[in-house]
C-alpha atoms as a PDB file:
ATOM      1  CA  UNK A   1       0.000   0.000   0.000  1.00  0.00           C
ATOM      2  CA  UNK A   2       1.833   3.287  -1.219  1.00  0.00           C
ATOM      3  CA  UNK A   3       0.969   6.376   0.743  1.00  0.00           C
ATOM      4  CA  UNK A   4       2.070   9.991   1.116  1.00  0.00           C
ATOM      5  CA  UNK A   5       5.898  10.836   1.412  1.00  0.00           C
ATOM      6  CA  UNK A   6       6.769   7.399  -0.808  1.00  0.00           C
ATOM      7  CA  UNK A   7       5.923   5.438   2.288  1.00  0.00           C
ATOM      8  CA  UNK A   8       5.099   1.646   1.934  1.00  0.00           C
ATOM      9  CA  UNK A   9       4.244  -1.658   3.509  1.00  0.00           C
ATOM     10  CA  UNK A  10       2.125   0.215   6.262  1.00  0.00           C
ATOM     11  CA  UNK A  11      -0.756  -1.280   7.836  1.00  0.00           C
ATOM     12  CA  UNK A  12      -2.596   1.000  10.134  1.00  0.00           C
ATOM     13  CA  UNK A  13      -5.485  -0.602  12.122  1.00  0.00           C
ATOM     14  CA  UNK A  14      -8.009  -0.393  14.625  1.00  0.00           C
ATOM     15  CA  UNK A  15     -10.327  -2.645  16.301  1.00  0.00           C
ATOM     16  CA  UNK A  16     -14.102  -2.303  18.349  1.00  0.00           C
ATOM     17  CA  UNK A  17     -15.058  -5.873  18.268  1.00  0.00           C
ATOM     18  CA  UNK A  18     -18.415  -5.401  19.672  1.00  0.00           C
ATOM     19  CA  UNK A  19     -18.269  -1.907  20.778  1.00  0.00           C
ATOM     20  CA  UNK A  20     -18.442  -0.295  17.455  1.00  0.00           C
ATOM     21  CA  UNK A  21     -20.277   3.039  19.375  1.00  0.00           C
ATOM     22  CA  UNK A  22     -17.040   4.138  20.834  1.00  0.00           C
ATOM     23  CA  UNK A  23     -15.312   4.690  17.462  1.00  0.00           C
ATOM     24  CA  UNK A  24     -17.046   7.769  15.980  1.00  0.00           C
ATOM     25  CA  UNK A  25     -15.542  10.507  18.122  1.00  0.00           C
ATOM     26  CA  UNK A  26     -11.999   8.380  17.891  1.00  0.00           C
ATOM     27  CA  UNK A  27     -11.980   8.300  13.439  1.00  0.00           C
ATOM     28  CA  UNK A  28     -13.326  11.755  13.326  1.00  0.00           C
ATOM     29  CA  UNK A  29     -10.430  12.983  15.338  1.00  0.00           C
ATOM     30  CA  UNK A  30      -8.520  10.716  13.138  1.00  0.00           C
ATOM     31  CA  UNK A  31      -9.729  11.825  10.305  1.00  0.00           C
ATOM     32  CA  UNK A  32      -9.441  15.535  10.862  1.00  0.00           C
ATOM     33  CA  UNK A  33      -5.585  15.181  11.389  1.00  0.00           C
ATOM     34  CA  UNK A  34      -4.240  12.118   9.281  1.00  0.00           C
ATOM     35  CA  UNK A  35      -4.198  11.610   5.775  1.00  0.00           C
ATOM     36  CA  UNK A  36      -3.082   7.950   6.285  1.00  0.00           C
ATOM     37  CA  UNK A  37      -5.771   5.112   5.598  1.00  0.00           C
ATOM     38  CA  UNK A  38      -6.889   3.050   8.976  1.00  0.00           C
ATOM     39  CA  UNK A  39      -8.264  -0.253   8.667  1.00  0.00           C
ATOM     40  CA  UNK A  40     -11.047  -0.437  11.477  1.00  0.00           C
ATOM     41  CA  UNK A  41     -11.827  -4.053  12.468  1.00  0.00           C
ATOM     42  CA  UNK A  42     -15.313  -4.811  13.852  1.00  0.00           C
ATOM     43  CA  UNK A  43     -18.661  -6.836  13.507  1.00  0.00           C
ATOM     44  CA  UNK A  44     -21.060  -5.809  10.783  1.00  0.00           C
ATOM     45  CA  UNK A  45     -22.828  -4.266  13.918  1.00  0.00           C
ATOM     46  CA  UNK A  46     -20.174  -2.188  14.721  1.00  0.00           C
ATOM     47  CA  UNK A  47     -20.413  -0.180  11.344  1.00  0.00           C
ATOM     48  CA  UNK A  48     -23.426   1.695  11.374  1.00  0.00           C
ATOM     49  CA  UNK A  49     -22.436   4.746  12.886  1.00  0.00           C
ATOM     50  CA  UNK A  50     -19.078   5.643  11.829  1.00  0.00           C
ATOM     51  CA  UNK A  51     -18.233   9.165   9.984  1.00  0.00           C
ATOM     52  CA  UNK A  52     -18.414   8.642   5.870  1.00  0.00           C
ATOM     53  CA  UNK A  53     -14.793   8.470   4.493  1.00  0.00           C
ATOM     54  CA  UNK A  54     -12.441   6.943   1.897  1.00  0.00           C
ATOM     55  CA  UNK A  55      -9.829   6.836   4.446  1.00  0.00           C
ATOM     56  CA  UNK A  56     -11.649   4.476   6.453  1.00  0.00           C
ATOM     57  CA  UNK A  57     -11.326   0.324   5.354  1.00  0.00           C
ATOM     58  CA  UNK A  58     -13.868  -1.309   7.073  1.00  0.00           C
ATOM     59  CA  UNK A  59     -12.271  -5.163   7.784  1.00  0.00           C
ATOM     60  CA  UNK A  60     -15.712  -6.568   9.023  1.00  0.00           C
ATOM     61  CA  UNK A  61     -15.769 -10.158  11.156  1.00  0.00           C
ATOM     62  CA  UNK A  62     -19.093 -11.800  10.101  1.00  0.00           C
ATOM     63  CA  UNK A  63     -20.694 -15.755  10.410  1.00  0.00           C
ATOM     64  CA  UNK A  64     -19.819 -15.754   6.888  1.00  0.00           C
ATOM     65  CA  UNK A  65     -16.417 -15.549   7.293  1.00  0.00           C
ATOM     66  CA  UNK A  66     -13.781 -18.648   7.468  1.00  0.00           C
ATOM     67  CA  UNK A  67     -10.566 -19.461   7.723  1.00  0.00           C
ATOM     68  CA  UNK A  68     -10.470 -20.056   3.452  1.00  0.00           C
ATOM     69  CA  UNK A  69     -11.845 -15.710   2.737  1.00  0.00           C
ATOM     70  CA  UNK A  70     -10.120 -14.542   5.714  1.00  0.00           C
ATOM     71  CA  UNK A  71      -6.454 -13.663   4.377  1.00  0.00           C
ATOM     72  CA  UNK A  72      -7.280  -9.836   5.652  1.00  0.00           C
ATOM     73  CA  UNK A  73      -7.924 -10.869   9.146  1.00  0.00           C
ATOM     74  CA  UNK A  74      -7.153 -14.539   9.665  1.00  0.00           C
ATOM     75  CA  UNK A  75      -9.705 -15.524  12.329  1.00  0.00           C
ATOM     76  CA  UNK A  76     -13.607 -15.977  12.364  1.00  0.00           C
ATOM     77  CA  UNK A  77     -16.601 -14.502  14.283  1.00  0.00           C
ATOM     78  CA  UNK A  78     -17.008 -17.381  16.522  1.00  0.00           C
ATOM     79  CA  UNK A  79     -13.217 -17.613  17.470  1.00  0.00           C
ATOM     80  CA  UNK A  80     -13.172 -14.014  18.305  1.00  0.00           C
ATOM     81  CA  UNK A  81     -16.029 -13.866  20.363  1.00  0.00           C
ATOM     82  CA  UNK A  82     -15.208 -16.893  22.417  1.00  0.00           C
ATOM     83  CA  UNK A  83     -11.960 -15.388  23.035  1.00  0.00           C
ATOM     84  CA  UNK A  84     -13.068 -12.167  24.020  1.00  0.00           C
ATOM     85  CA  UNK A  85     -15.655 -13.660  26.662  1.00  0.00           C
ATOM     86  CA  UNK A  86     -11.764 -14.201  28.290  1.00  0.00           C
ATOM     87  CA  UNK A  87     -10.770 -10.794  28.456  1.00  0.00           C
ATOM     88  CA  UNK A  88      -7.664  -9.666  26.578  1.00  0.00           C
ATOM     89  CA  UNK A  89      -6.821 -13.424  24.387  1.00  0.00           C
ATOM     90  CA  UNK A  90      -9.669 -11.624  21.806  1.00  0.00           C
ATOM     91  CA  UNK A  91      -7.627  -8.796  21.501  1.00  0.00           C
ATOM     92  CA  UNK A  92      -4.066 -11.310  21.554  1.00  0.00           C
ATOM     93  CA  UNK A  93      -5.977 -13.755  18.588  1.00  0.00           C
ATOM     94  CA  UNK A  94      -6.860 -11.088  16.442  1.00  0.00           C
ATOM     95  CA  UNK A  95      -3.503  -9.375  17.052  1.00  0.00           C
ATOM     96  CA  UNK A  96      -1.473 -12.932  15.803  1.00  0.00           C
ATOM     97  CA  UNK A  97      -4.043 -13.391  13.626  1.00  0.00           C
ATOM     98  CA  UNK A  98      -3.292 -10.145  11.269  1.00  0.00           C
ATOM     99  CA  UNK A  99       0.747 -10.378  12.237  1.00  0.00           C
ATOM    100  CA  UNK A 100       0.420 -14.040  10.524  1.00  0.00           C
ATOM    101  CA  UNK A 101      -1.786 -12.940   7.818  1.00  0.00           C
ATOM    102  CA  UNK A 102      -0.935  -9.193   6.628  1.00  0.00           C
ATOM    103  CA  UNK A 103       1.984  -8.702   4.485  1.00  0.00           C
ATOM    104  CA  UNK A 104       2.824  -5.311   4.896  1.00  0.00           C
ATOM    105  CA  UNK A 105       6.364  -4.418   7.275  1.00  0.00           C
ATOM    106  CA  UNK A 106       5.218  -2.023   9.588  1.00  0.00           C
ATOM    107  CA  UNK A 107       1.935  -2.742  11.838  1.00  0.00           C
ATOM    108  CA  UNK A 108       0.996   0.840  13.680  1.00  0.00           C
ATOM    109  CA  UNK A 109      -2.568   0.501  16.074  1.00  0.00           C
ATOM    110  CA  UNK A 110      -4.381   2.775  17.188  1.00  0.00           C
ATOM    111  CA  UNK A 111      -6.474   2.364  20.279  1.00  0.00           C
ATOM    112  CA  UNK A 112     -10.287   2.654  19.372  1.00  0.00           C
ATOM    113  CA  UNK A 113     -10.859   4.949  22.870  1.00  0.00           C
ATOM    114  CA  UNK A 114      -8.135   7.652  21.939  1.00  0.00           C
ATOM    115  CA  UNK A 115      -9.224  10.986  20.430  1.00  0.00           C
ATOM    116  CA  UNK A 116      -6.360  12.936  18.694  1.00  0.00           C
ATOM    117  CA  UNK A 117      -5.387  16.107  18.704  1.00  0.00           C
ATOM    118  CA  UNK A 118      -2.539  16.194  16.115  1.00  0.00           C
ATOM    119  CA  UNK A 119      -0.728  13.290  13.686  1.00  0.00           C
ATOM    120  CA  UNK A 120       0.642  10.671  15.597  1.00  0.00           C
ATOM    121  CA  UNK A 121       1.475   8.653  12.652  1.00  0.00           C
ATOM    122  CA  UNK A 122       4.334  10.333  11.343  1.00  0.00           C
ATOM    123  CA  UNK A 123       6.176  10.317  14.228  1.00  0.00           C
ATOM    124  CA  UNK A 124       5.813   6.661  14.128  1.00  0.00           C
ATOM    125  CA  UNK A 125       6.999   5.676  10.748  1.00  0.00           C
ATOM    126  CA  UNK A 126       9.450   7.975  10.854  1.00  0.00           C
ATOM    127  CA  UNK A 127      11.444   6.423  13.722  1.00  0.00           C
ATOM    128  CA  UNK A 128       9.980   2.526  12.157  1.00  0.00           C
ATOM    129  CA  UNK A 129      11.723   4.142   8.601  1.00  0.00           C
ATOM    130  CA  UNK A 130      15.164   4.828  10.371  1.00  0.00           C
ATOM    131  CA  UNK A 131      15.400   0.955  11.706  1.00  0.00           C
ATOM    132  CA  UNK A 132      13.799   0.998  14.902  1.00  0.00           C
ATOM    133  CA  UNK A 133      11.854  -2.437  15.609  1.00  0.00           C
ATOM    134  CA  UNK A 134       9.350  -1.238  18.176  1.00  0.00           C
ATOM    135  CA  UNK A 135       8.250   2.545  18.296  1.00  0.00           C
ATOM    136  CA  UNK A 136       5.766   3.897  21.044  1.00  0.00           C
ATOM    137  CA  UNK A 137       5.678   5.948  24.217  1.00  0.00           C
ATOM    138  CA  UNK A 138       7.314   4.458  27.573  1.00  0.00           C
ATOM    139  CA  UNK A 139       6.111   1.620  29.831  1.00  0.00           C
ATOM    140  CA  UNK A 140       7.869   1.814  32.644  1.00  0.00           C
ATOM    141  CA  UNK A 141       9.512  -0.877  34.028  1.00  0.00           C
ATOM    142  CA  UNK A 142      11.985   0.301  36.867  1.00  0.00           C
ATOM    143  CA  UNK A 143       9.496   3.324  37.778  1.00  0.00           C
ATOM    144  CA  UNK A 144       6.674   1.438  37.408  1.00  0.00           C
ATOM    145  CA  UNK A 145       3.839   2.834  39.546  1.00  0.00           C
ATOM    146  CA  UNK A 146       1.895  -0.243  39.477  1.00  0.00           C
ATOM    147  CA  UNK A 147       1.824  -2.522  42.317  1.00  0.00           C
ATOM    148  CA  UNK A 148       4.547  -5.088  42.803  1.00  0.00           C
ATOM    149  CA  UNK A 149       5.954  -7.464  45.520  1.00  0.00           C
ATOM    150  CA  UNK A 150       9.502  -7.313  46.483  1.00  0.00           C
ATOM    151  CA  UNK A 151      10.048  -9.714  43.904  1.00  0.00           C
ATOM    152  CA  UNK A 152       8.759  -8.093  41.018  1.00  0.00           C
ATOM    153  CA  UNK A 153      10.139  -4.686  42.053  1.00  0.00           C
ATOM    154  CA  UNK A 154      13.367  -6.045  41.869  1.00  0.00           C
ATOM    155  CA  UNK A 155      13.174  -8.262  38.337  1.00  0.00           C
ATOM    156  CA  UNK A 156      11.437  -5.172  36.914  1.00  0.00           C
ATOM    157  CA  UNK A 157      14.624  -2.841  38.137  1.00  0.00           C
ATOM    158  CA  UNK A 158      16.628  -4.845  36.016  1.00  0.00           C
ATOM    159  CA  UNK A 159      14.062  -5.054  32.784  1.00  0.00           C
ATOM    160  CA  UNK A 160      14.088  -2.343  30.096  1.00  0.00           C
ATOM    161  CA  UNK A 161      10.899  -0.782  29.369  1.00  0.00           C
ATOM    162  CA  UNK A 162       8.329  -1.740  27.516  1.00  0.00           C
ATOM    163  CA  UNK A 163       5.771   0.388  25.174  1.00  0.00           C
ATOM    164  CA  UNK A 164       1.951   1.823  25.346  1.00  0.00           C
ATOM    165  CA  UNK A 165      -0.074   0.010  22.649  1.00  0.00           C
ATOM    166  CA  UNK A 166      -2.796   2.996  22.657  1.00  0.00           C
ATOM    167  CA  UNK A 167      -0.127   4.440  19.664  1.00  0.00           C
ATOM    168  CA  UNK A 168       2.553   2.328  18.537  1.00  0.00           C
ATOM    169  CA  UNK A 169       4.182   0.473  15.426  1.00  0.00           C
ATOM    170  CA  UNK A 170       6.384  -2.218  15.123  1.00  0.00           C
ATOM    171  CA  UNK A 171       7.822  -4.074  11.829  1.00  0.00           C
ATOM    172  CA  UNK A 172       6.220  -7.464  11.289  1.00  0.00           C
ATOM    173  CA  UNK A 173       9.237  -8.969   9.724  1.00  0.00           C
ATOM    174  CA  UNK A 174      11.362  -9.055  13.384  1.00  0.00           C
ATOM    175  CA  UNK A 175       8.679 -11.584  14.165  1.00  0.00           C
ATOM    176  CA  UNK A 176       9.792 -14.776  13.274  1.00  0.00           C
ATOM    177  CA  UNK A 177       7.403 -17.314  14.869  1.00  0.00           C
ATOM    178  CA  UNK A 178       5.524 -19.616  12.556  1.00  0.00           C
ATOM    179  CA  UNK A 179       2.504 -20.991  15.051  1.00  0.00           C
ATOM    180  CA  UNK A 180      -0.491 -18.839  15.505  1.00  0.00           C
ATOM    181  CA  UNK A 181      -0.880 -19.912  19.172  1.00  0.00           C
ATOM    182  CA  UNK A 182       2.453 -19.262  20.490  1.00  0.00           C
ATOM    183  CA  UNK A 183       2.067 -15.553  19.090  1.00  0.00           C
ATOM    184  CA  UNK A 184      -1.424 -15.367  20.257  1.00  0.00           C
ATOM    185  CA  UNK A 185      -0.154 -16.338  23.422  1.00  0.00           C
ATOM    186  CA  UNK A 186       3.134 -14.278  23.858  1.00  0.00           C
ATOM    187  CA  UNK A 187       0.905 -11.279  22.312  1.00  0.00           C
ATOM    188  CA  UNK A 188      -1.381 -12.055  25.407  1.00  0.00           C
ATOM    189  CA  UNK A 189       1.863 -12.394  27.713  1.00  0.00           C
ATOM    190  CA  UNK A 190       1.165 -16.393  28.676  1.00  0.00           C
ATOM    191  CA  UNK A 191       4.346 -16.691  27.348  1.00  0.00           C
ATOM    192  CA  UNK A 192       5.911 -19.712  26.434  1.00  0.00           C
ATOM    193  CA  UNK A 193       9.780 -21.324  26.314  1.00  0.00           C
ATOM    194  CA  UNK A 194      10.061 -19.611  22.890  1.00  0.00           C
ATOM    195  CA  UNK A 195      10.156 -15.861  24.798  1.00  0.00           C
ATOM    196  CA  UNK A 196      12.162 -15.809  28.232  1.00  0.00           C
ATOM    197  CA  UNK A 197       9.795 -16.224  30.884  1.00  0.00           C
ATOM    198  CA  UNK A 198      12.565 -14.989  33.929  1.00  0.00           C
ATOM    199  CA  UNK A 199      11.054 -11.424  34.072  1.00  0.00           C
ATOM    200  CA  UNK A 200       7.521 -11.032  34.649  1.00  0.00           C
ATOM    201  CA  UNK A 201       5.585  -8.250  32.175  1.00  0.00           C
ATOM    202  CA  UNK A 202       2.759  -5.623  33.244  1.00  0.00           C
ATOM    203  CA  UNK A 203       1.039  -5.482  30.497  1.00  0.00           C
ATOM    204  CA  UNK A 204      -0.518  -6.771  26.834  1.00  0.00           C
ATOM    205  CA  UNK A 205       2.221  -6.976  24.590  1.00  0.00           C
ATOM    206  CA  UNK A 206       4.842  -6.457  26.415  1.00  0.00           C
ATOM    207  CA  UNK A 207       6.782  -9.996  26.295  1.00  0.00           C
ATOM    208  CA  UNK A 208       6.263  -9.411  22.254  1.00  0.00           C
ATOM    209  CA  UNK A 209       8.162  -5.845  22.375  1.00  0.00           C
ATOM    210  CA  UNK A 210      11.043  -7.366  24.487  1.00  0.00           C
ATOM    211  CA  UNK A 211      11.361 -10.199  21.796  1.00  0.00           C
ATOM    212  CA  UNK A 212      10.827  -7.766  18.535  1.00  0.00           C
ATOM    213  CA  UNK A 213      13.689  -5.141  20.886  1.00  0.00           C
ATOM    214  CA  UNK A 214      16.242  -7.817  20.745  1.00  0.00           C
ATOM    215  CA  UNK A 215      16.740  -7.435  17.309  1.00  0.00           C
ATOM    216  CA  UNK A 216      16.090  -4.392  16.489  1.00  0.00           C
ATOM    217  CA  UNK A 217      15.427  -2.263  19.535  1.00  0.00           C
ATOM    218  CA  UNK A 218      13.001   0.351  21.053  1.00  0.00           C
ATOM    219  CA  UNK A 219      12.430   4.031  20.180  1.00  0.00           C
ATOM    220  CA  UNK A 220      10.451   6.016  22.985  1.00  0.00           C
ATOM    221  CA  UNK A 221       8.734   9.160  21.368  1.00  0.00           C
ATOM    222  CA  UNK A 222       8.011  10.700  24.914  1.00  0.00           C
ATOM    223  CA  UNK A 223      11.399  10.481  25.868  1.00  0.00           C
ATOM    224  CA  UNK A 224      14.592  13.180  24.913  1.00  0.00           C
ATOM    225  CA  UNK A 225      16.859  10.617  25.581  1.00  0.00           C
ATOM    226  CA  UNK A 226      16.588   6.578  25.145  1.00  0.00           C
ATOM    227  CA  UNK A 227      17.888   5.476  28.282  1.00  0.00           C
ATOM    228  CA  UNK A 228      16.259   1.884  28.804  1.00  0.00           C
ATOM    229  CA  UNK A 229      14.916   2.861  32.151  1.00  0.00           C
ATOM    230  CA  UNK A 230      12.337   6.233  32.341  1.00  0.00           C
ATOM    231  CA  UNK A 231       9.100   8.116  33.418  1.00  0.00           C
ATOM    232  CA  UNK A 232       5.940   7.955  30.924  1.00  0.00           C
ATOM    233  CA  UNK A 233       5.367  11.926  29.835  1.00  0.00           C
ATOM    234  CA  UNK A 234       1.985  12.375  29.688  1.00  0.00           C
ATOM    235  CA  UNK A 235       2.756  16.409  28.612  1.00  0.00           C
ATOM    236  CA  UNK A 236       5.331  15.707  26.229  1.00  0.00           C
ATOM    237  CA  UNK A 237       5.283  16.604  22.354  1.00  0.00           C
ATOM    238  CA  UNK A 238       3.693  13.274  21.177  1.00  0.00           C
ATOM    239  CA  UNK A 239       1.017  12.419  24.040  1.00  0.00           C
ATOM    240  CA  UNK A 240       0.006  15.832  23.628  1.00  0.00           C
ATOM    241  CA  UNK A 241      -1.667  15.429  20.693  1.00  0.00           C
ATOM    242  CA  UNK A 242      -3.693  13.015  21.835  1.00  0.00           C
ATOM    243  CA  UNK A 243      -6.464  12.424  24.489  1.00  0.00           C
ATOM    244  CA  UNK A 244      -5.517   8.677  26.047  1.00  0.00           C
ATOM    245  CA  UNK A 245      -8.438   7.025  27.967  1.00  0.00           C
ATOM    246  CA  UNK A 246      -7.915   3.143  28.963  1.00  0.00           C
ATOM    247  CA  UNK A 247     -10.397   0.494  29.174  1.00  0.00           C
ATOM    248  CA  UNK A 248     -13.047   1.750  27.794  1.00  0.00           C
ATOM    249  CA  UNK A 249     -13.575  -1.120  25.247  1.00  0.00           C
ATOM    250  CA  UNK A 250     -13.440  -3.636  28.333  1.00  0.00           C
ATOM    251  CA  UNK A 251     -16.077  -1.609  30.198  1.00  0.00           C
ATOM    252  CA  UNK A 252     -17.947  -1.308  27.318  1.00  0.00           C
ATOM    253  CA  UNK A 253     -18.058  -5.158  27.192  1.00  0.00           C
ATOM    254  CA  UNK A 254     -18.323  -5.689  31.145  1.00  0.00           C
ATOM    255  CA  UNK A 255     -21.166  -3.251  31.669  1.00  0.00           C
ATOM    256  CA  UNK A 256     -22.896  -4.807  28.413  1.00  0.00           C
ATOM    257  CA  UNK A 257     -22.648  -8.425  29.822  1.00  0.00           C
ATOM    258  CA  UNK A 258     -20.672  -9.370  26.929  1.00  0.00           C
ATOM    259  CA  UNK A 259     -17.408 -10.381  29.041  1.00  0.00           C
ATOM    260  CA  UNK A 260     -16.590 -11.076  32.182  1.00  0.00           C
ATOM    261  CA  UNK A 261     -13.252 -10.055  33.893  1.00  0.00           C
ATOM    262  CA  UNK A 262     -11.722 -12.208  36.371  1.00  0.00           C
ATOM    263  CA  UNK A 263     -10.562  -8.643  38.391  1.00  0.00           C
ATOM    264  CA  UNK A 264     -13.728  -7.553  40.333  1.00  0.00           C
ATOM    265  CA  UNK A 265     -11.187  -4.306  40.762  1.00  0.00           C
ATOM    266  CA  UNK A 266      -9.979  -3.917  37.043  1.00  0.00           C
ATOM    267  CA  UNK A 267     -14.049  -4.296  36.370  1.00  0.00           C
ATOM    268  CA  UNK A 268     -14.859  -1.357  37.973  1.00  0.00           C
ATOM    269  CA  UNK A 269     -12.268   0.214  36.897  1.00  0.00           C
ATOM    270  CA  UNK A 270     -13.212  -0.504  33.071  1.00  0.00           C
ATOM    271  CA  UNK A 271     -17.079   0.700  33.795  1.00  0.00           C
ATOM    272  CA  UNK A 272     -16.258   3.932  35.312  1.00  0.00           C
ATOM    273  CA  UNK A 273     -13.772   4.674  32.087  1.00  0.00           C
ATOM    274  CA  UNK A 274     -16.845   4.094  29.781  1.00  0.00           C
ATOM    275  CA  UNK A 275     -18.815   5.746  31.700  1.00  0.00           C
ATOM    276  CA  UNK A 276     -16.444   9.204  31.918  1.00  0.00           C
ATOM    277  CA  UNK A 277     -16.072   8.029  28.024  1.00  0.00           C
ATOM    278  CA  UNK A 278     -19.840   8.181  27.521  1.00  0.00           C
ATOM    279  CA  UNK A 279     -20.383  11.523  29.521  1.00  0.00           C
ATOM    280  CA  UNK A 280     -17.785  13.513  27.372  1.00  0.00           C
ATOM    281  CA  UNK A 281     -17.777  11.978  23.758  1.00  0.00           C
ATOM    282  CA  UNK A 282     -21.103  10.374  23.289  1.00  0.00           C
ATOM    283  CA  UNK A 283     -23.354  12.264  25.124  1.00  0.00           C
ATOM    284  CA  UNK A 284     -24.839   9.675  27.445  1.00  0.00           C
ATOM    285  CA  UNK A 285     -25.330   8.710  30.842  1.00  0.00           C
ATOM    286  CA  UNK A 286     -24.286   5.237  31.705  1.00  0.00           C
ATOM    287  CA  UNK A 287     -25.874   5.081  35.862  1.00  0.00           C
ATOM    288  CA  UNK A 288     -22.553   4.517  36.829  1.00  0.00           C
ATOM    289  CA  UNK A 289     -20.222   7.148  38.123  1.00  0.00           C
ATOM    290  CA  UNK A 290     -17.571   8.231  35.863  1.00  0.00           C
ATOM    291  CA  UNK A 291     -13.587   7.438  36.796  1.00  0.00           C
ATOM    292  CA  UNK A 292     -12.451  10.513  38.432  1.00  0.00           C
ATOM    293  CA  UNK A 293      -9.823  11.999  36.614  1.00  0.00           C
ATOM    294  CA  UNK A 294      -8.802  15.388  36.808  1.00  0.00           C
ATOM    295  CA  UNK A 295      -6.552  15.535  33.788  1.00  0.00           C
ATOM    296  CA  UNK A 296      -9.327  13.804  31.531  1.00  0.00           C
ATOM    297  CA  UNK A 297     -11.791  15.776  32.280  1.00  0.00           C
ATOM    298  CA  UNK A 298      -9.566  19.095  32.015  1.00  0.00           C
ATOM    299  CA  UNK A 299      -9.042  18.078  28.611  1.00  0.00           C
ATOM    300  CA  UNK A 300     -12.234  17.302  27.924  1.00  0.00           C
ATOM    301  CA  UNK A 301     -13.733  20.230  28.880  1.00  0.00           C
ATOM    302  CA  UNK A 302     -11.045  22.255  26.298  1.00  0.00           C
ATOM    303  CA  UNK A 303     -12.095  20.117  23.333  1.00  0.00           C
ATOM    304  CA  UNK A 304     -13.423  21.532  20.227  1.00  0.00           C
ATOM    305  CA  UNK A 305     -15.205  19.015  18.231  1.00  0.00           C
ATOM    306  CA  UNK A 306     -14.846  20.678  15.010  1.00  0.00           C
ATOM    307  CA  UNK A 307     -11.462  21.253  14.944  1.00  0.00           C
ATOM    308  CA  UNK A 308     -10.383  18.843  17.047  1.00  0.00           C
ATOM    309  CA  UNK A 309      -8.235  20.668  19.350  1.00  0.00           C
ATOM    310  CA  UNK A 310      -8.037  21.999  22.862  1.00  0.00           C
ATOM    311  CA  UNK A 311      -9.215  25.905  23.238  1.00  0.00           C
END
């Protein structure tokens, strides 16, 4: 696929398996401020309300589809929504699925729940163009803020860190495992004795970024310098052009019934990020009250939906 500047073999993508309302405020944003096709995966369901645009490739999971018409996405209906009723292995088979399947070098995603304020793209393929293997903003690893035991504080001190997947790319040809399963389930962060298994990983994709860093190493766009250990800069040039939420699929799915998480605590969590979601970008109560989030809402409360900027 040949796109502006000469750049080829990119594969930008999206997903709202199920929760196809959340997209419209995310593509318009897109829209407004790329000139870059996105491919947005979904169920025929999740199409009906999205903002009219060439730029936009609908890749639509249907009963129809099998494994034999499937070279765009490489997994059924049925597989993904048994997978999904598990939480993140949906997102982890559909994720192996188009890594196996698409033939393009560079894979950039774009989280369905993040409204942007500026081109985000560029910076990515620029960094993917000058040999970088993984490109995104920092997960931190050593100053992780999440909550560890002793042991995990002290594996993590020694791990490099990893990348947000709300905005990142990574080239597809560092990837050199053959079974769908084992990718599925190092995307997904099982792991298996194909990835080393000695340091324990935070998040989704994590154990997939150490393994594509190896070879070709990470590029942190919020960072000056690329020290392997850092803070995430939620103020610096590249985050600010966008407006990050998290979950918001998930709690889209949890409040629906359509999943169930095994955290009671990341459950709640999810629900109250749809809900602050709903409030500010889709106009809707949801009954339950919305994550409380300073920052968010600041932002929120700036944003010009025309322009797509913060007044």
């Amino acid at each position: 696929m040949k796109q502006k500047d000469g750049y080829l073999d990119i594969f930008i993508w999206t997903e709202a398996l199920g929760c196809g309302e959340i997209l419209s405020p995310m593509l318009s944003s897109y829209l407004h401020h790329h000139d870059f096709p996105i491919h947005v995966i979904g169920y025929r369901s999740d199409f009906l309300r999205l903002p009219s645009s060439t730029k936009l490739k609908p890749m639509i999971v249907d009963l129809s589809n099998t494994k034999q018409n499937l070279s765009e996405i490489g997994t059924t209906e049925t597989e993904l929504k048994t997978a999904y009723k598990l939480g993140h292995l949906g997102t982890a088979t559909l994720w192996a699925s188009l890594i196996m399947t698409r033939k393009e070098r560079y894979l950039i995603h774009l989280d369905a729940d993040t409204i942007f304020l500026g081109d985000v793209v560029t910076p990515i393929i620029q960094k993917l163009k000058q040999g970088y293997g993984v490109v995104g903003t920092r997960r931190p690893y050593r100053f992780s803020a999440s909550r560890k035991t002793f042991l995990s504080r002290s594996q993590h001190y020694f791990q490099r860190d990893a990348v947000n997947t709300h905005a990142f790319g990574f080239e597809r040809y560092c990837i050199e495992l053959s079974k769908e399963k084992i990718l599925s389930s190092i995307c997904g962060n099982s792991g298996s004795r194909v990835i080393n298994r000695i340091f324990p990983v935070i998040d989704f994709f994590d154990r997939l970024a150490f393994y594509i860093s190896r070879k070709r190493g990470i590029y942190y766009l919020d960072s000056k310098g690329q020290a392997r250990s850092g803070v995430h800069n939620r103020e610096g040039p590249f985050e600010s052009k966008m407006i990050s939420f998290a979950a918001v699929g998930s709690g889209y799915a949890f409040f629906h019934g359509y999943a169930k998480s095994p955290s009671p605590s990341y459950e709640e969590f999810a629900i109250s990020s749809y809900s602050l979601y709903a409030r500010h970008l889709l106009g809707k109560e949801i009954g339950i009250h919305p994550m409380e989030s300073p920052y968010l809402e600041n932002m929120l409360g700036r944003l010009d939906r025309e322009n797509w900027c913060l007044l």
